[in-house]
Protein backbone atom coordinates (compact mmCIF):
# COMPACT_ATOMS: atom_id res chain seq x y z
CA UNK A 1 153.63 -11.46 102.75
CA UNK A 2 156.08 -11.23 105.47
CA UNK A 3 158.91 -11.41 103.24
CA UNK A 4 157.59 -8.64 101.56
CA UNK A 5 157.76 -6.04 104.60
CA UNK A 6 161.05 -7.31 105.26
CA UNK A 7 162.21 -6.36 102.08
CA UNK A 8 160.18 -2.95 102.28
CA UNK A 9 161.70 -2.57 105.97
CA UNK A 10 165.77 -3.05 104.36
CA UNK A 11 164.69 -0.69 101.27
CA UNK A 12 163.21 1.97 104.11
CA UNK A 13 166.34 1.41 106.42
CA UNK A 14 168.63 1.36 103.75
CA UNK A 15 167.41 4.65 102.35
CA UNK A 16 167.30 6.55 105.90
CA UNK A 17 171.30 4.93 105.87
CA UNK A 18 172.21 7.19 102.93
CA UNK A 19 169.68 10.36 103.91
CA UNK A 20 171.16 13.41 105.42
CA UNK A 21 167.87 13.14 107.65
CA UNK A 22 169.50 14.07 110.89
CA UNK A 23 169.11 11.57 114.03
CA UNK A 24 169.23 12.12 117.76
CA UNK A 25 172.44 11.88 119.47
CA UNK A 26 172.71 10.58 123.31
CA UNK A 27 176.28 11.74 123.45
CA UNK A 28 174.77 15.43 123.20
CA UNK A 29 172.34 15.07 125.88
CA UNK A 30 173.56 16.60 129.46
CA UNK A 31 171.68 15.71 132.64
CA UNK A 32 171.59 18.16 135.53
CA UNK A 33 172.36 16.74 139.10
CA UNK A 34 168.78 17.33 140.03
CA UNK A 35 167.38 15.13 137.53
CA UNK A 36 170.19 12.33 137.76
CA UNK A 37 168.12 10.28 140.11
CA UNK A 38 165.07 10.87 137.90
CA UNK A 39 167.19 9.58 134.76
CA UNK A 40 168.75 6.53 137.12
CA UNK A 41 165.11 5.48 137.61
CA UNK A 42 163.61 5.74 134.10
CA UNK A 43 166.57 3.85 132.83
CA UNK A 44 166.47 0.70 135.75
CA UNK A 45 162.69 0.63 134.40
CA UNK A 46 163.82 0.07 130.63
CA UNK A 47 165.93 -2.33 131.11
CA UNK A 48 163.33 -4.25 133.68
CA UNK A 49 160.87 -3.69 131.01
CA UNK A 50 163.80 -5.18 128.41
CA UNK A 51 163.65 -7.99 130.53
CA UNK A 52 160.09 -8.50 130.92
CA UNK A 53 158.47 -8.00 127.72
CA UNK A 54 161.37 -7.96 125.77
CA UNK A 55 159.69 -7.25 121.88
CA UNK A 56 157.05 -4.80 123.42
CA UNK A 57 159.50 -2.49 124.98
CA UNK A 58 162.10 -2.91 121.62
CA UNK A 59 159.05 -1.79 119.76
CA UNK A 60 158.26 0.80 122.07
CA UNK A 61 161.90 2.53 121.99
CA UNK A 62 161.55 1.70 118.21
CA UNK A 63 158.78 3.86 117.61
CA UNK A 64 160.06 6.77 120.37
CA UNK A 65 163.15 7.13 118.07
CA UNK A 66 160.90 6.94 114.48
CA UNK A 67 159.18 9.96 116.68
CA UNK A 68 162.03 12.03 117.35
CA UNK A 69 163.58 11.55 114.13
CA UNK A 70 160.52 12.79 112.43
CA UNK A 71 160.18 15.36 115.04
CA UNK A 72 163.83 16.46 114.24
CA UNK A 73 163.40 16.82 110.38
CA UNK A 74 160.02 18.53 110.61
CA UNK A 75 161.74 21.30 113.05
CA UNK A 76 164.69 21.33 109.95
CA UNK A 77 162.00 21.83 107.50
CA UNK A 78 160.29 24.66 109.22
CA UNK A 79 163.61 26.25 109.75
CA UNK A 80 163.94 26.26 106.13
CA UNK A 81 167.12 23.99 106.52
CA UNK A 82 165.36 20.96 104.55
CA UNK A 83 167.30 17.85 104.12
């Protein structure tokens, strides 16, 4: 069985690879000076959290980014710009 949603998981992956499905960027993303200690915080705690429970928080960020890549194409389809 688990050989089965490994192969699922490279057909899924594989498919996204080719898509025109657009992803998030971080080189887009600005940070104002006010909120630079705020990001300096959040980003010690992932990495202590990387540390700690290592396949929790990898799953975690996993399913943040599945989030905002569906979040991305549904705001593509209501704009009418579907990929």
């Amino acid at each position: 069985m688990p050989a089965v949603l490994v192969a699922l998981w490279m057909v899924g992956i594989g498919v996204l690879m080719i898509s025109r499905v657009r992803t998030p960027s971080l080189k887009r993303i600005t940070i104002a000076a006010d909120y630079a200690r705020y990001a300096l915080v959040a980003s010690v705690m992932v990495v202590a959290a990387l540390l700690t429970y290592p396949w929790f928080t990898l799953l975690a960020l996993s399913l943040i980014y599945l989030a905002a890549i569906l979040g991305l194409f549904l705001r593509a389809v209501r704009e009418g710009i579907s990929s």
